[in-house]
PDB file of N, CA and C in Angstrom:
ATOM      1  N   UNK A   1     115.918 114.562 289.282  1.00  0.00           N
ATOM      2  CA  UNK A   1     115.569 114.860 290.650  1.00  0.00           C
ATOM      3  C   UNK A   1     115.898 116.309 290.957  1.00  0.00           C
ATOM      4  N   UNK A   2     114.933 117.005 291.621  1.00  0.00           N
ATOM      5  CA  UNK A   2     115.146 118.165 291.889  1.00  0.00           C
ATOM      6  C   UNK A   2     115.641 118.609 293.254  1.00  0.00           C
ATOM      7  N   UNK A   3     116.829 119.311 293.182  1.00  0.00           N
ATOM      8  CA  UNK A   3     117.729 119.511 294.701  1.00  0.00           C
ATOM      9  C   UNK A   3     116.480 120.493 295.664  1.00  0.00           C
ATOM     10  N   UNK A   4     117.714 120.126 297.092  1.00  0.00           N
ATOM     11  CA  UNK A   4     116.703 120.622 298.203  1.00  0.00           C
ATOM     12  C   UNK A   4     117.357 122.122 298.323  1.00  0.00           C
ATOM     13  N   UNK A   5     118.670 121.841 297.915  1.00  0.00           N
ATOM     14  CA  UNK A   5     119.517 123.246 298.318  1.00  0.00           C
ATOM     15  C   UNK A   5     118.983 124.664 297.380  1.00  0.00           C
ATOM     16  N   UNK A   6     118.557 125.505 297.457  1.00  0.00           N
ATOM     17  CA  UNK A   6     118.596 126.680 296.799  1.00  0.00           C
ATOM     18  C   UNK A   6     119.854 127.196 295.680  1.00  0.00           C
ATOM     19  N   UNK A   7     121.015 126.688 296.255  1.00  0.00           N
ATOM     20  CA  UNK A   7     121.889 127.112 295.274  1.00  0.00           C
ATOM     21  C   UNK A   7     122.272 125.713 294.402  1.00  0.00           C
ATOM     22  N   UNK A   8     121.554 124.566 294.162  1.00  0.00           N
ATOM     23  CA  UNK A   8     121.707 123.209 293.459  1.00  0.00           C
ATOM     24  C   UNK A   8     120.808 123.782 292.326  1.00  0.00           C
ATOM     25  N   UNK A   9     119.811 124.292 293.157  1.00  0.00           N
ATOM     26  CA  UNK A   9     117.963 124.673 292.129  1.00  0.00           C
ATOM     27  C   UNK A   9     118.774 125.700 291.381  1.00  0.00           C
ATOM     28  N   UNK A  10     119.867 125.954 291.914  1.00  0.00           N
ATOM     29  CA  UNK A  10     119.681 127.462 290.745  1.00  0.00           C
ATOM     30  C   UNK A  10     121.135 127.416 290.075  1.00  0.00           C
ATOM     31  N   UNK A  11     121.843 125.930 290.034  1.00  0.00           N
ATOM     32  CA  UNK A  11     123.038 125.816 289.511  1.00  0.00           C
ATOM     33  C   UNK A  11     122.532 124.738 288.226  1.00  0.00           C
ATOM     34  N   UNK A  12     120.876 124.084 288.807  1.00  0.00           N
ATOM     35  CA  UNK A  12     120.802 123.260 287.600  1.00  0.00           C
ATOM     36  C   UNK A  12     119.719 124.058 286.415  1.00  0.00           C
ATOM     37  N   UNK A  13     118.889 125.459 287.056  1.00  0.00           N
ATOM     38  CA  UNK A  13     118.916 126.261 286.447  1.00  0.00           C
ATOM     39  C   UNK A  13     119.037 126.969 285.419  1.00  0.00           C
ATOM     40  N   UNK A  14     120.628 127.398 285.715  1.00  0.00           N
ATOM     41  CA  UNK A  14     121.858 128.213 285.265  1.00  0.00           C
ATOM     42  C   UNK A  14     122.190 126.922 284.084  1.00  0.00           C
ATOM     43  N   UNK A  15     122.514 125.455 284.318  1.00  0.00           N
ATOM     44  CA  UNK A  15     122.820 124.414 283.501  1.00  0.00           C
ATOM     45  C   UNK A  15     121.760 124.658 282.053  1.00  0.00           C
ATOM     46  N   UNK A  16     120.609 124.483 282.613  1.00  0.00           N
ATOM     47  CA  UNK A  16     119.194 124.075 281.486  1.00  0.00           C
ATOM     48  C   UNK A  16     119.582 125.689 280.585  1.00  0.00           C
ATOM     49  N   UNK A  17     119.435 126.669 281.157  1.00  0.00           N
ATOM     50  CA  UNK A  17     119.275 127.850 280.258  1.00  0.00           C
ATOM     51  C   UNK A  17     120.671 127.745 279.528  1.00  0.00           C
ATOM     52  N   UNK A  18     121.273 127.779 279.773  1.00  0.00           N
ATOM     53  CA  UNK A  18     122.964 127.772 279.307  1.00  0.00           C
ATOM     54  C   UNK A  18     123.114 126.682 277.850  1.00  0.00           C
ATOM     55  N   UNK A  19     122.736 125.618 278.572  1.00  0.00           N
ATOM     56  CA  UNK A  19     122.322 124.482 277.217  1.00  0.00           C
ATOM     57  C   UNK A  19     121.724 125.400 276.112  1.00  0.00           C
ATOM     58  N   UNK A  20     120.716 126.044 275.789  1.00  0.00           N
ATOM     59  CA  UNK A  20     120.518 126.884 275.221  1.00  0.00           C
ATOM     60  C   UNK A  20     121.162 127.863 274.357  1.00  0.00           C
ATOM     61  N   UNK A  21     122.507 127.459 273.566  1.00  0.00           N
ATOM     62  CA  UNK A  21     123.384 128.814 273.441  1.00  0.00           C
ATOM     63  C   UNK A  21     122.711 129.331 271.765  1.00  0.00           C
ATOM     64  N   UNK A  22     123.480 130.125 271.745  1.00  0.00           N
ATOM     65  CA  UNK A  22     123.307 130.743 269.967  1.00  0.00           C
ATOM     66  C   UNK A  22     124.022 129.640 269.411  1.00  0.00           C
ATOM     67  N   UNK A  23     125.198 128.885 269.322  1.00  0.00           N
ATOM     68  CA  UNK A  23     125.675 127.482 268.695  1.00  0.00           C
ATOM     69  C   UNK A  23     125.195 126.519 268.495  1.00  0.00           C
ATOM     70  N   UNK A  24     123.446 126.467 269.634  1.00  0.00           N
ATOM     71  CA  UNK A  24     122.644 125.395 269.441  1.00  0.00           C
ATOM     72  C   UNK A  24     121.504 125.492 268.597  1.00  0.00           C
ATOM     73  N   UNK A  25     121.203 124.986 267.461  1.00  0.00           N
ATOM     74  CA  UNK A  25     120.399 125.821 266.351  1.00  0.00           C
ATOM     75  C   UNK A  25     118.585 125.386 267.006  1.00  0.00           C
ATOM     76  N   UNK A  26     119.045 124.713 267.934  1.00  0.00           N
ATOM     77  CA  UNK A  26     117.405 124.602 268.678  1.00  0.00           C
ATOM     78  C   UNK A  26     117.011 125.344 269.287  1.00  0.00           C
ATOM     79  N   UNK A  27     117.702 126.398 270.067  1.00  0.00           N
ATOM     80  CA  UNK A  27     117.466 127.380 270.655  1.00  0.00           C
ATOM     81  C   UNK A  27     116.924 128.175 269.397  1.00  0.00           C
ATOM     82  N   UNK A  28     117.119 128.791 268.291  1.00  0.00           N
ATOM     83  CA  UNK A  28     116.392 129.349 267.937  1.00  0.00           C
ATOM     84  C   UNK A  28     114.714 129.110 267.254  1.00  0.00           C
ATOM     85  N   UNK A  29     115.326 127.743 267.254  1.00  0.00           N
ATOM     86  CA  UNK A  29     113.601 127.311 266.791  1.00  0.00           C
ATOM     87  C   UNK A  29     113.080 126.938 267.846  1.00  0.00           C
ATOM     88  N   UNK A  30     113.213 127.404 269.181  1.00  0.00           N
ATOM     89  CA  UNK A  30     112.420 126.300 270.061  1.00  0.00           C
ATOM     90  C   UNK A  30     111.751 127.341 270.898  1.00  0.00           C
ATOM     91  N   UNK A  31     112.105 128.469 271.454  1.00  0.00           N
ATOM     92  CA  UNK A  31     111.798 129.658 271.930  1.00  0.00           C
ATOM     93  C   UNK A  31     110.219 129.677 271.426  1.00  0.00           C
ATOM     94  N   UNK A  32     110.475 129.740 270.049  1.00  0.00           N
ATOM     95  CA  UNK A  32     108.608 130.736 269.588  1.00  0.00           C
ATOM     96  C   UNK A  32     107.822 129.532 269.566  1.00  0.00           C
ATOM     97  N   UNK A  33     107.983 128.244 270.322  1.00  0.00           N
ATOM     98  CA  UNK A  33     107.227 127.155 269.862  1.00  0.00           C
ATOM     99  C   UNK A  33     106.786 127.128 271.853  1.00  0.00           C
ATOM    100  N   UNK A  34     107.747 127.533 272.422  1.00  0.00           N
ATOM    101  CA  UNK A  34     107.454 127.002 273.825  1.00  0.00           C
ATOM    102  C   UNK A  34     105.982 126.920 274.466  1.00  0.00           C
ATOM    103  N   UNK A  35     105.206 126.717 275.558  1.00  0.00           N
ATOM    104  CA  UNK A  35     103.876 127.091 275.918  1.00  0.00           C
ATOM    105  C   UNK A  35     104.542 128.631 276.740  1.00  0.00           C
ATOM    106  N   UNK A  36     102.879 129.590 276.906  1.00  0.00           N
ATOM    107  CA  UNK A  36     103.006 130.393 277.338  1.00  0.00           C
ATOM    108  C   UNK A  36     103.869 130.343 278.873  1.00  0.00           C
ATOM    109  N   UNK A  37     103.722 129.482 279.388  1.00  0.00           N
ATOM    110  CA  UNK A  37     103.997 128.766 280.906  1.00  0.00           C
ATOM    111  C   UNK A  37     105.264 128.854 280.407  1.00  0.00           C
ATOM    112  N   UNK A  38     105.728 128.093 279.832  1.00  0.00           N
ATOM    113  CA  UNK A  38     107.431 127.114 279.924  1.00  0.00           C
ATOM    114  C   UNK A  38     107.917 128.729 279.223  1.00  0.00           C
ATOM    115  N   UNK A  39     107.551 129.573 278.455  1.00  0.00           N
ATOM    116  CA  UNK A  39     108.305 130.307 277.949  1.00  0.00           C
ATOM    117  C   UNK A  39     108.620 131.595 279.445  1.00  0.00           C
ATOM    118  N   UNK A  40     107.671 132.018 279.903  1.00  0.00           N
ATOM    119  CA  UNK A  40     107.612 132.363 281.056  1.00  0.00           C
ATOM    120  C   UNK A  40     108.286 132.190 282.255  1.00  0.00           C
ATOM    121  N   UNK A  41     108.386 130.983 282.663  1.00  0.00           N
ATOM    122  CA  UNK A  41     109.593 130.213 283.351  1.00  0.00           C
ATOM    123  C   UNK A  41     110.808 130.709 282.774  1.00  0.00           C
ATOM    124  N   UNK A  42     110.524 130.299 281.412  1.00  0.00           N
ATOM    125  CA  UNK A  42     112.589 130.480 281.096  1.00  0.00           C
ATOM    126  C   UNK A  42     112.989 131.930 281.321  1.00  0.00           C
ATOM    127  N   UNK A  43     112.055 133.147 280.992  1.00  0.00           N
ATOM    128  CA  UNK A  43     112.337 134.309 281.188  1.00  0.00           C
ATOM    129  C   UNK A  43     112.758 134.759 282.297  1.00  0.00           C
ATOM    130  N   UNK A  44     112.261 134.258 283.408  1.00  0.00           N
ATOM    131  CA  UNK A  44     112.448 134.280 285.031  1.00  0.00           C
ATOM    132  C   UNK A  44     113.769 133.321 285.158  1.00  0.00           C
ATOM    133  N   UNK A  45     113.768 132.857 284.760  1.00  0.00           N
ATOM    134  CA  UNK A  45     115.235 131.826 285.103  1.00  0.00           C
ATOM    135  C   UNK A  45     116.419 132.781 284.419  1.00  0.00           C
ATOM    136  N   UNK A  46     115.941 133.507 283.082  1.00  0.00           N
ATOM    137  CA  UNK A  46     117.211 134.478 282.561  1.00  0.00           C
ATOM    138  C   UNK A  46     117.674 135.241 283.390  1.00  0.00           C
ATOM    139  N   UNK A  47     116.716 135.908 284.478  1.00  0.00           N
ATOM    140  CA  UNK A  47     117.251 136.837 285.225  1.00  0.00           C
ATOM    141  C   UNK A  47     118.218 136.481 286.353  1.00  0.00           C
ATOM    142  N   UNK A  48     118.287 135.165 286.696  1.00  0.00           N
ATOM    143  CA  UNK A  48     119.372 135.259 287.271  1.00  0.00           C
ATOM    144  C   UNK A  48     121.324 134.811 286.734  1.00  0.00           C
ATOM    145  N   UNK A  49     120.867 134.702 285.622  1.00  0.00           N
ATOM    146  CA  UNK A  49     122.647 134.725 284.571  1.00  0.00           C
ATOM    147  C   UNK A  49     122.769 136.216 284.843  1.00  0.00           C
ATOM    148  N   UNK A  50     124.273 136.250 284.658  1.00  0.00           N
ATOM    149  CA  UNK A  50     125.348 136.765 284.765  1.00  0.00           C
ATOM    150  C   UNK A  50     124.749 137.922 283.295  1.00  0.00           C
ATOM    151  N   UNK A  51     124.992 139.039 283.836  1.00  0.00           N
ATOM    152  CA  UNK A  51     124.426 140.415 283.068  1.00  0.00           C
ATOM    153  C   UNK A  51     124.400 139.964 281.426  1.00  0.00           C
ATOM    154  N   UNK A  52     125.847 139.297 280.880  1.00  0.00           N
ATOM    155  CA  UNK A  52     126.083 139.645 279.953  1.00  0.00           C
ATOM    156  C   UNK A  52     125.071 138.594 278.828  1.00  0.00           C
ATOM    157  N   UNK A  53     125.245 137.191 280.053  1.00  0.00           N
ATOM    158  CA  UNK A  53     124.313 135.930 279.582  1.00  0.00           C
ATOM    159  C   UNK A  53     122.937 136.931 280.067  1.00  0.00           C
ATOM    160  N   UNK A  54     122.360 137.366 280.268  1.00  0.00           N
ATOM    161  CA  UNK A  54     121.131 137.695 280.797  1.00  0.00           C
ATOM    162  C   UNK A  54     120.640 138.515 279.496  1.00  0.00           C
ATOM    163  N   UNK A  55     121.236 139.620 278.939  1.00  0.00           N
ATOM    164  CA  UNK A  55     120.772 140.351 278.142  1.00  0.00           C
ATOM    165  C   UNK A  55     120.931 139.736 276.619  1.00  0.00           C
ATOM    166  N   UNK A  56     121.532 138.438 276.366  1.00  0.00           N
ATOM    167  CA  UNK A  56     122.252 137.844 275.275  1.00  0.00           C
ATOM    168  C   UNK A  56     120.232 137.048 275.152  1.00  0.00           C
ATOM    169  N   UNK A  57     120.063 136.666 276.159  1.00  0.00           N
ATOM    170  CA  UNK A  57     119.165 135.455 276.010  1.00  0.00           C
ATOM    171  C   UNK A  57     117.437 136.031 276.011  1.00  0.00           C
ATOM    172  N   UNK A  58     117.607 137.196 277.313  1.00  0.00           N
ATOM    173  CA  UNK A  58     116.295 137.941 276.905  1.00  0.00           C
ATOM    174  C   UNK A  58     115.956 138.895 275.708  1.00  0.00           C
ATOM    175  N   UNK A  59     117.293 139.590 275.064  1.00  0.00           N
ATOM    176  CA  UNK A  59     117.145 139.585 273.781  1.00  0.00           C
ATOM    177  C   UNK A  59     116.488 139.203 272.979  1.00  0.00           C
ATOM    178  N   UNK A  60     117.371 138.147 272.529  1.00  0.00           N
ATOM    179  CA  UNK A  60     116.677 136.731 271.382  1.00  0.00           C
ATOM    180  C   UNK A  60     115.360 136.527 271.843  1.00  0.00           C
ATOM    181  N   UNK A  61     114.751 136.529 272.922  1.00  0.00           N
ATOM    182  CA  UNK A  61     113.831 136.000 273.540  1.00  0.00           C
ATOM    183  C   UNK A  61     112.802 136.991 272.919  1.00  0.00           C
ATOM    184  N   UNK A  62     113.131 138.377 272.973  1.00  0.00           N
ATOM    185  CA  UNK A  62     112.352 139.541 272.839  1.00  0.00           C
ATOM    186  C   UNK A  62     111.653 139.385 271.243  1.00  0.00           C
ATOM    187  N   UNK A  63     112.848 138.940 270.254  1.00  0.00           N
ATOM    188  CA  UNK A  63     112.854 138.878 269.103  1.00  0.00           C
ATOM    189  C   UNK A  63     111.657 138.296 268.641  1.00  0.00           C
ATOM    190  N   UNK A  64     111.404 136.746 269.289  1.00  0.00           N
ATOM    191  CA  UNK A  64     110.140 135.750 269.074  1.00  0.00           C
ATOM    192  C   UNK A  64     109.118 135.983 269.484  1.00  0.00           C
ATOM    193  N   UNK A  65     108.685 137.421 270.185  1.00  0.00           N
ATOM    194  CA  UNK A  65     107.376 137.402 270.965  1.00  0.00           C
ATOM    195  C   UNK A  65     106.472 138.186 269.913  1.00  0.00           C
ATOM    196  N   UNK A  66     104.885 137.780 270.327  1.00  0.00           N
ATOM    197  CA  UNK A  66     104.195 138.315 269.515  1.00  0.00           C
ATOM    198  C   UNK A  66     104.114 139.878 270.190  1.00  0.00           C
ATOM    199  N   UNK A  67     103.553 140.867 269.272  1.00  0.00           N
ATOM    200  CA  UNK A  67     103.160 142.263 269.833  1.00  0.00           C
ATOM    201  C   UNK A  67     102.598 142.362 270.949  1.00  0.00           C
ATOM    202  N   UNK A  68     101.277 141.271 271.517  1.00  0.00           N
ATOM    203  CA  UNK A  68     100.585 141.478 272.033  1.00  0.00           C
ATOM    204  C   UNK A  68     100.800 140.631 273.524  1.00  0.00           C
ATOM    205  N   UNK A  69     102.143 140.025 273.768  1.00  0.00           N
ATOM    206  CA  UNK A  69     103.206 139.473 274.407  1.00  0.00           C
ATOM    207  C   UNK A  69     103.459 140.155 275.575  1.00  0.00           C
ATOM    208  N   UNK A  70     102.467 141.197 276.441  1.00  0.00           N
ATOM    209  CA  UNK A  70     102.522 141.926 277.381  1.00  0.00           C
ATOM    210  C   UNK A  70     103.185 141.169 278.502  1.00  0.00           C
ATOM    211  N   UNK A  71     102.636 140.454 279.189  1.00  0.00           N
ATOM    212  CA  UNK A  71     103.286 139.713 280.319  1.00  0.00           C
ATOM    213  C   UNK A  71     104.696 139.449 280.057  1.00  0.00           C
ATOM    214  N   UNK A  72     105.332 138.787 278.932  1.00  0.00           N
ATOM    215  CA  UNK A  72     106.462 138.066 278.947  1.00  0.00           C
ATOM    216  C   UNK A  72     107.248 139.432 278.228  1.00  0.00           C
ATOM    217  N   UNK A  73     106.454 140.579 277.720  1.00  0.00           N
ATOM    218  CA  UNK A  73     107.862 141.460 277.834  1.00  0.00           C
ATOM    219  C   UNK A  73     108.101 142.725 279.435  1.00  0.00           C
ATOM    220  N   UNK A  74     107.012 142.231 279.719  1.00  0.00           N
ATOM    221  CA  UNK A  74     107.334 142.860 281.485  1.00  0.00           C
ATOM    222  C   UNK A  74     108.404 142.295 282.432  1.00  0.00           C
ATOM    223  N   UNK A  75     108.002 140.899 281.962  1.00  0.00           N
ATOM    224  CA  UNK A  75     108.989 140.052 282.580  1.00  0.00           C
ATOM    225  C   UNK A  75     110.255 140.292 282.135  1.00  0.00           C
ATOM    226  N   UNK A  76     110.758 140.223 280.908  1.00  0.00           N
ATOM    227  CA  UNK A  76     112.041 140.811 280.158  1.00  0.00           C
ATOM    228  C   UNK A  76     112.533 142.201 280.156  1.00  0.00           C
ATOM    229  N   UNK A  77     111.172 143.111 280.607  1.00  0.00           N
ATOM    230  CA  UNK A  77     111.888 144.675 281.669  1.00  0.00           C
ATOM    231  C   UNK A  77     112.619 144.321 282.688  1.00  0.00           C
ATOM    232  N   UNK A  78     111.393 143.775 283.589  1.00  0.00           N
ATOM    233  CA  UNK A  78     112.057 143.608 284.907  1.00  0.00           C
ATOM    234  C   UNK A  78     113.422 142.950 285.118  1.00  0.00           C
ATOM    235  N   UNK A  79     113.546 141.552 284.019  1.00  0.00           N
ATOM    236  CA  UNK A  79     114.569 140.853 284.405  1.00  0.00           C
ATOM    237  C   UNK A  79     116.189 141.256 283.929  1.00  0.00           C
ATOM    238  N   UNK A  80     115.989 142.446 283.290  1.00  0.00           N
ATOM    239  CA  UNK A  80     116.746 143.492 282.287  1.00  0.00           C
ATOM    240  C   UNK A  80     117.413 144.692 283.384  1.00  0.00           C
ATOM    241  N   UNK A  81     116.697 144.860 284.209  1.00  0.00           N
ATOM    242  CA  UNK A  81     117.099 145.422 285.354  1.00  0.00           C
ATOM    243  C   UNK A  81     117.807 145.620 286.248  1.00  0.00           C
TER     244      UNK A  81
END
């Protein structure tokens, strides 16, 4: 169920991306498999972790994209910001 509060939406968020760590060996295989959509989403959801989680995850993220990956590395400027 998805909360009404703004800071629930963005604590369960913060939960889903976090699940995600470098310790979880799915995170690295699961990134370059995502749809363009869901990978997109997660990039926008990176930007709001904590600087150090933010640049840890759009990183890795950067790593899996194809060359031609324009949108989702704009998104990883901006959210780098």
């Amino acid at each position: 169920m998805i909360a009404d509060n703004p800071m629930d939406i963005q604590e369960e968020m913060l939960e889903v991306i976090r699940s995600y760590s470098s310790d979880n060996p799915i995170y690295q295989d699961s990134t370059p498999f995502m749809s363009e959509w869901t990978k997109r989403a997660y990039l926008v959801a990176c930007s709001i972790l904590i600087p150090e989680e933010r640049r840890f995850f759009l990183k890795n993220a950067n790593t899996s994209l194809l060359t031609d990956a324009i949108l989702e590395k704009s998104i990883i400027n901006w959210a780098l910001k």
